[in-house]
Each structure stands twice: as C-alpha cells, then as structure tokens.
C-alpha atoms as a PDB file:
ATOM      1  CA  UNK A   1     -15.971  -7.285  32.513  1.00  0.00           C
ATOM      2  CA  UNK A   2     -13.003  -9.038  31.302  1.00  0.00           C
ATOM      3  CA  UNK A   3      -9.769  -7.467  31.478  1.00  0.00           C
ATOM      4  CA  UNK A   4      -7.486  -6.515  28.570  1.00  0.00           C
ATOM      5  CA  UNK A   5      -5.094  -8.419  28.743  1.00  0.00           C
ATOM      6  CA  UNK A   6      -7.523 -11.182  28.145  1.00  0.00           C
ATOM      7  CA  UNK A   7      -9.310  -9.356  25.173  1.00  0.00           C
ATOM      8  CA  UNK A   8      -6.165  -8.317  23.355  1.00  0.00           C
ATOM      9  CA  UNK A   9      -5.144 -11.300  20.815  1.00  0.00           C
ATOM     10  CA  UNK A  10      -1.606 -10.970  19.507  1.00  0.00           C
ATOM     11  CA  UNK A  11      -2.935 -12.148  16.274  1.00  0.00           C
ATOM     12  CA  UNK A  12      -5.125  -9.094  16.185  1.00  0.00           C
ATOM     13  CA  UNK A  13      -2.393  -6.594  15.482  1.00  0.00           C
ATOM     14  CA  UNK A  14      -0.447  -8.779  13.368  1.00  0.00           C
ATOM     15  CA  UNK A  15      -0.274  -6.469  10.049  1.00  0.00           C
ATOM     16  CA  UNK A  16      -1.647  -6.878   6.803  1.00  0.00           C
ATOM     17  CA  UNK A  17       1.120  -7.209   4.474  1.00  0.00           C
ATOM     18  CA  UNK A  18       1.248  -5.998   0.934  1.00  0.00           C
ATOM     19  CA  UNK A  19       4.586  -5.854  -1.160  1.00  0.00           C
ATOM     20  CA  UNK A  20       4.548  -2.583  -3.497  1.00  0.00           C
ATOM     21  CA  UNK A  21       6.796  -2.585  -6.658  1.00  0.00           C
ATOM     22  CA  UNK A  22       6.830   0.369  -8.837  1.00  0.00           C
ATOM     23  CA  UNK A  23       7.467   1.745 -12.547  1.00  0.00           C
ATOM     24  CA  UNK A  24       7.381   5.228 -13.438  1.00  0.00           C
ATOM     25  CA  UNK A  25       6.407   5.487 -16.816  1.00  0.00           C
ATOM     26  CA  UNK A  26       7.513   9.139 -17.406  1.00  0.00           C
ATOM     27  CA  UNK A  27      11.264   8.139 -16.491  1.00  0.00           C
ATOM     28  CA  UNK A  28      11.143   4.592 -17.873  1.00  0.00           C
ATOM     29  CA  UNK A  29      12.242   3.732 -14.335  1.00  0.00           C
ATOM     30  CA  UNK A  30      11.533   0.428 -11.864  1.00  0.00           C
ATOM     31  CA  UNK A  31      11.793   0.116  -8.370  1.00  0.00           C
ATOM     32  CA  UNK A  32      11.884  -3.676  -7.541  1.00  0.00           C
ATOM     33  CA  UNK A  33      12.752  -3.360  -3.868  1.00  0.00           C
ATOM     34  CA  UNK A  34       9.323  -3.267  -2.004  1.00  0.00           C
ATOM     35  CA  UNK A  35      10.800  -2.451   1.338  1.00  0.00           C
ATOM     36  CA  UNK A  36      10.925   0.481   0.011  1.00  0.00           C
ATOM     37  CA  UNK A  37       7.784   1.474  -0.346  1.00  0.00           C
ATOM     38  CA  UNK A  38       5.057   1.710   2.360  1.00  0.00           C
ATOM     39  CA  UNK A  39       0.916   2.211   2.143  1.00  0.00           C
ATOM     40  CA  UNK A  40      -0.175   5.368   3.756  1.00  0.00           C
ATOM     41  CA  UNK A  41      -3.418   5.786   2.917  1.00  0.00           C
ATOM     42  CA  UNK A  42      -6.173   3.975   0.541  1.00  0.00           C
ATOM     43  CA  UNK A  43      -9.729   5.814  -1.145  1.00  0.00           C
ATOM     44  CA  UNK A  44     -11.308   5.602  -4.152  1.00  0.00           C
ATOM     45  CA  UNK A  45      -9.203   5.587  -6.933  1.00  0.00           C
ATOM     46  CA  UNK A  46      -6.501   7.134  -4.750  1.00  0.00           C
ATOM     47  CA  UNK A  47      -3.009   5.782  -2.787  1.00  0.00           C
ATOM     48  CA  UNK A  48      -1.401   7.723  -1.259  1.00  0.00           C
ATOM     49  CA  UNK A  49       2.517   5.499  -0.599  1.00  0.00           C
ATOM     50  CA  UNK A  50       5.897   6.840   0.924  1.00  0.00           C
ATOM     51  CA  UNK A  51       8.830   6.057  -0.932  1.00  0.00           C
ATOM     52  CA  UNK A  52      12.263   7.268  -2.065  1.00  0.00           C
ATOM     53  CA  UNK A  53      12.875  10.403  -3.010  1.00  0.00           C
ATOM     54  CA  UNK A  54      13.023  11.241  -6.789  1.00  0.00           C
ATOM     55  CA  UNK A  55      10.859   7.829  -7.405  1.00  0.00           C
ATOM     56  CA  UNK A  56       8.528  10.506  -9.482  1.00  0.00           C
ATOM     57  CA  UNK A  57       7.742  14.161  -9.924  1.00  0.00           C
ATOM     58  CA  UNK A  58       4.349  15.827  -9.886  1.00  0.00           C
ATOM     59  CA  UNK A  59       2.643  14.790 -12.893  1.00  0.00           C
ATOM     60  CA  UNK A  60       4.362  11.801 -13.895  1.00  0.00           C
ATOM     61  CA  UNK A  61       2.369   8.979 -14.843  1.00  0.00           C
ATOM     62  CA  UNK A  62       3.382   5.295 -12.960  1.00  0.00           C
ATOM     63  CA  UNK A  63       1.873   1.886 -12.470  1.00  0.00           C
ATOM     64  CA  UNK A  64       1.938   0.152  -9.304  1.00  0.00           C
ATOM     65  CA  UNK A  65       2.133  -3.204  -8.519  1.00  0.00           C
ATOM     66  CA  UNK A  66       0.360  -4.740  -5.200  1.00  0.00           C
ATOM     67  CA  UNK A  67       0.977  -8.258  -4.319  1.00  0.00           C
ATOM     68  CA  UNK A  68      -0.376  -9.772  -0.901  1.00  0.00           C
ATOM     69  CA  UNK A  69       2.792 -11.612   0.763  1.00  0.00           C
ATOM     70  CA  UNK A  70       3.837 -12.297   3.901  1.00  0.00           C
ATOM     71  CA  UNK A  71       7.376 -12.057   3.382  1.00  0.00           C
ATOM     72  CA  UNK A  72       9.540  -9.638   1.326  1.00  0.00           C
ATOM     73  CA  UNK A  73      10.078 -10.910  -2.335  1.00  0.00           C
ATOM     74  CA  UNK A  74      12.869 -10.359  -4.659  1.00  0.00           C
ATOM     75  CA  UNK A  75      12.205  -9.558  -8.095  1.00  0.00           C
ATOM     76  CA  UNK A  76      14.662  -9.071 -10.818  1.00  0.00           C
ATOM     77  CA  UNK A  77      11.686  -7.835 -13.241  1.00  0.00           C
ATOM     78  CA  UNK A  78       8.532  -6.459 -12.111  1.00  0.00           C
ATOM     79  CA  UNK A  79       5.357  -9.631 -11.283  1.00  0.00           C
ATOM     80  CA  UNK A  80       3.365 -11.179 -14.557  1.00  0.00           C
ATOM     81  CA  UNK A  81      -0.090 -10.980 -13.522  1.00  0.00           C
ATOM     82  CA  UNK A  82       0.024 -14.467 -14.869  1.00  0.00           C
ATOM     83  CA  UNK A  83       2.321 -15.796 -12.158  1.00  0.00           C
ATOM     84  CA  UNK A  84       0.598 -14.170  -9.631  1.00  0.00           C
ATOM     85  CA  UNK A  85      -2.808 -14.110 -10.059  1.00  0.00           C
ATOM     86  CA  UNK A  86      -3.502 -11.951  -6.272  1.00  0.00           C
ATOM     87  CA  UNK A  87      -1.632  -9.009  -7.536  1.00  0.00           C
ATOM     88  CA  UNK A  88      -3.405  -5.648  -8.054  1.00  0.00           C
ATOM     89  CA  UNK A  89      -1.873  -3.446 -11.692  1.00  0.00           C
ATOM     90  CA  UNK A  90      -2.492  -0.262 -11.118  1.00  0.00           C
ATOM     91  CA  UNK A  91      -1.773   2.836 -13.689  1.00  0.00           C
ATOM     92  CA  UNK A  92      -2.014   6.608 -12.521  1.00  0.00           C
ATOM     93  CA  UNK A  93      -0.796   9.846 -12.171  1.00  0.00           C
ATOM     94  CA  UNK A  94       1.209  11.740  -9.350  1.00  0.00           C
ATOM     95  CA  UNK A  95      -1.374  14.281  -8.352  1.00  0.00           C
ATOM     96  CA  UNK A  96       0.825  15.836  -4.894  1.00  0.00           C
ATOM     97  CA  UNK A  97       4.048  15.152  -4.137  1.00  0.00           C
ATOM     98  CA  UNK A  98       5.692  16.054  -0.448  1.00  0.00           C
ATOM     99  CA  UNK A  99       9.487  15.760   0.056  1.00  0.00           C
ATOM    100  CA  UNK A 100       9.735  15.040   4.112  1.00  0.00           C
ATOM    101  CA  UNK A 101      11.481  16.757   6.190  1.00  0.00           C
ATOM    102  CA  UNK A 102      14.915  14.439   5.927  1.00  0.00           C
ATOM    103  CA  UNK A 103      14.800  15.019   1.967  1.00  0.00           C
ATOM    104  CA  UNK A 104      15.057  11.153   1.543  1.00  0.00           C
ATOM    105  CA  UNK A 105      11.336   9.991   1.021  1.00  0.00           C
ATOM    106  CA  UNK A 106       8.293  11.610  -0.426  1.00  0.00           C
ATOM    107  CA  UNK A 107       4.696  10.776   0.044  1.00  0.00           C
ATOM    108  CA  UNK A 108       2.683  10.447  -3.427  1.00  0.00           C
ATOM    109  CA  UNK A 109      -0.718  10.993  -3.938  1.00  0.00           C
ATOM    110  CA  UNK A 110      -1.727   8.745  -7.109  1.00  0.00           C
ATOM    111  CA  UNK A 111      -5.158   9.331  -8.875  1.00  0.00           C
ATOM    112  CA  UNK A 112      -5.576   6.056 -10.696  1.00  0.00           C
ATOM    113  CA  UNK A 113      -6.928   5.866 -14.345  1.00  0.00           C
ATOM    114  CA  UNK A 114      -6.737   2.221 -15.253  1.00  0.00           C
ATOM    115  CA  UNK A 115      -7.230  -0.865 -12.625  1.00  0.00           C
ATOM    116  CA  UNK A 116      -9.100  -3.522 -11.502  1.00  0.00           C
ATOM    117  CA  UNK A 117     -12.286  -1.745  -9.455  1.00  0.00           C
ATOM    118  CA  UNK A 118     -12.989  -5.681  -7.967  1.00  0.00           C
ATOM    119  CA  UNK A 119      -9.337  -6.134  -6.761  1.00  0.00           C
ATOM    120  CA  UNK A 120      -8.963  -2.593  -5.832  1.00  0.00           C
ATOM    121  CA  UNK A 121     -12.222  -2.547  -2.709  1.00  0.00           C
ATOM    122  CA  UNK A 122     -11.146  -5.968  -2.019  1.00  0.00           C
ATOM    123  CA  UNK A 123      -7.914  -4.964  -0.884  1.00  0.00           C
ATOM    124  CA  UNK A 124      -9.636  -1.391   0.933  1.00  0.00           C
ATOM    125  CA  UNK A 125     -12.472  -3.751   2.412  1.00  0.00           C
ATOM    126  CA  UNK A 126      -9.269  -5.589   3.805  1.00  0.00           C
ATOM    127  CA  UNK A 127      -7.690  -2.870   5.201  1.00  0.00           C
ATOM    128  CA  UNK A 128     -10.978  -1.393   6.532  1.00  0.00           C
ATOM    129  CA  UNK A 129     -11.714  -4.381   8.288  1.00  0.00           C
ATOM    130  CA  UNK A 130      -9.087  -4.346  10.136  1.00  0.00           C
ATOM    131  CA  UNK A 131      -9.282  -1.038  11.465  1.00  0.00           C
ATOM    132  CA  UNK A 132     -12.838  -1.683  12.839  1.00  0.00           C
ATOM    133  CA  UNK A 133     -11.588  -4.652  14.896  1.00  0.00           C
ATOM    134  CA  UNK A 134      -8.843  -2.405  16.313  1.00  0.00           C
ATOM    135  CA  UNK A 135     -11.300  -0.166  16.840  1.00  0.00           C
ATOM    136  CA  UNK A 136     -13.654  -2.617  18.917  1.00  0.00           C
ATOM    137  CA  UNK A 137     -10.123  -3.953  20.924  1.00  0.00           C
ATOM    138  CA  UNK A 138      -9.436  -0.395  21.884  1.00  0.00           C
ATOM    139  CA  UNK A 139     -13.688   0.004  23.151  1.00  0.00           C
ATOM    140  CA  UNK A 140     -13.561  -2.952  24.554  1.00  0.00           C
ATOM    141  CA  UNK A 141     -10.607  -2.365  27.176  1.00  0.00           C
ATOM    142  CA  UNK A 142     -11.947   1.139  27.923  1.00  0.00           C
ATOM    143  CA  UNK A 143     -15.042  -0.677  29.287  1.00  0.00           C
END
C-alpha cells in the first residue's frame, strides 16, 4: 500500500478557475469585478453563484459571463465573445435568492433560458471530473 503522502499530488487540488462577470438586465447594471463572484453549485440549466448583495432581486432576469483564466482579469466593459472565444454567455432568471447571514452576499439560483448547451456540460464535465479524482485521492489514502 503506498502511503498518502506519496499518493497526494499538489497539482491535484490545484482549483479550476473560472472568472464570472455579470449584468443584470432588470437594473441595467454590470459587475466587472469577478472576485466578486464565486461558483457554488452547477446542474442542468442551473448556477447557483455567491455574490454581493443587491447584485439582483428574485425575478430579475441577468446574463452571465464565464471565462476560463487562471488569473483575475480586469475589464472596463463586459468580454466580446469574439475576443474570447472560451467564454460561456449565459441569459437567465433569478429563481431563489438568500441574503447570508452577514447581509453582504447572497447566493442566486439562476434558471437559464438562452446558452450554449455544448459550452455549458463542457464546463460541468470539467468540474465533475475533478471531483471524482478527489474522490479516488480521498479512497485511496483510506486504504
């Protein structure tokens, strides 16, 4: 049997890194500051993100834009699909909203009605992926 410290490869649990930027349509407002928005969960046709508080209301209709980066980028307007052909446009509606505890940052629940379906499980195959070789690091040093 080896032992963990052996199987565990720093590499491993590096994270996936996706930059969020975001554009509520209701409000006609645009959040260019991705570090300020972080990917909870991904399903079908569903993210759920945390962000700042009073970035949308139940119901309001926004469009989110995914890029895969390594490294935080600044944006003075929000990213041309044409200059960055990776990026994942999507367009839904706030479904839940929960204001945390600290009143600062909500988590949304967002029920898309217009995207890419290709991009979309390409980026939840990613994600998915990575959770099943976590998932074999963690059986693995149990033994």
């Amino acid at each position: 049997m080896k032992s963990v410290p052996k199987l565990i490869n720093l590499d491993d649990f590096r994270s996936l890194k996706h930059l969020v930027f975001f554009k509520n349509e209701t409000s006609q407002t645009e959040l260019l500051d991705s570090t300020q928005f972080q990917m909870v969960e991904l399903a079908d046709k569903l993210i759920i993100i945390e962000g700042p508080a009073k970035c949308a209301q139940l119901g309001h209709q926004v469009q989110l834009f995914i890029l895969p980066m390594q490294k935080d980028l600044k944006l003075k307007k929000l990213p041309p699909v044409e200059r960055y052909p990776n990026l994942i446009q999507i367009i839904g509606k706030v479904v839940e909203l929960e204001v945390l505890p600290e009143n600062s940052r909500v988590i949304l629940r967002i029920q898309f009605s217009q995207f890419n379906q290709d991009r979309w499980e390409a980026l939840v195959e990613q994600y998915q992926g990575r959770q099943e070789q976590l998932e074999e690091i963690i059986k693995s040093g149990k033994g």
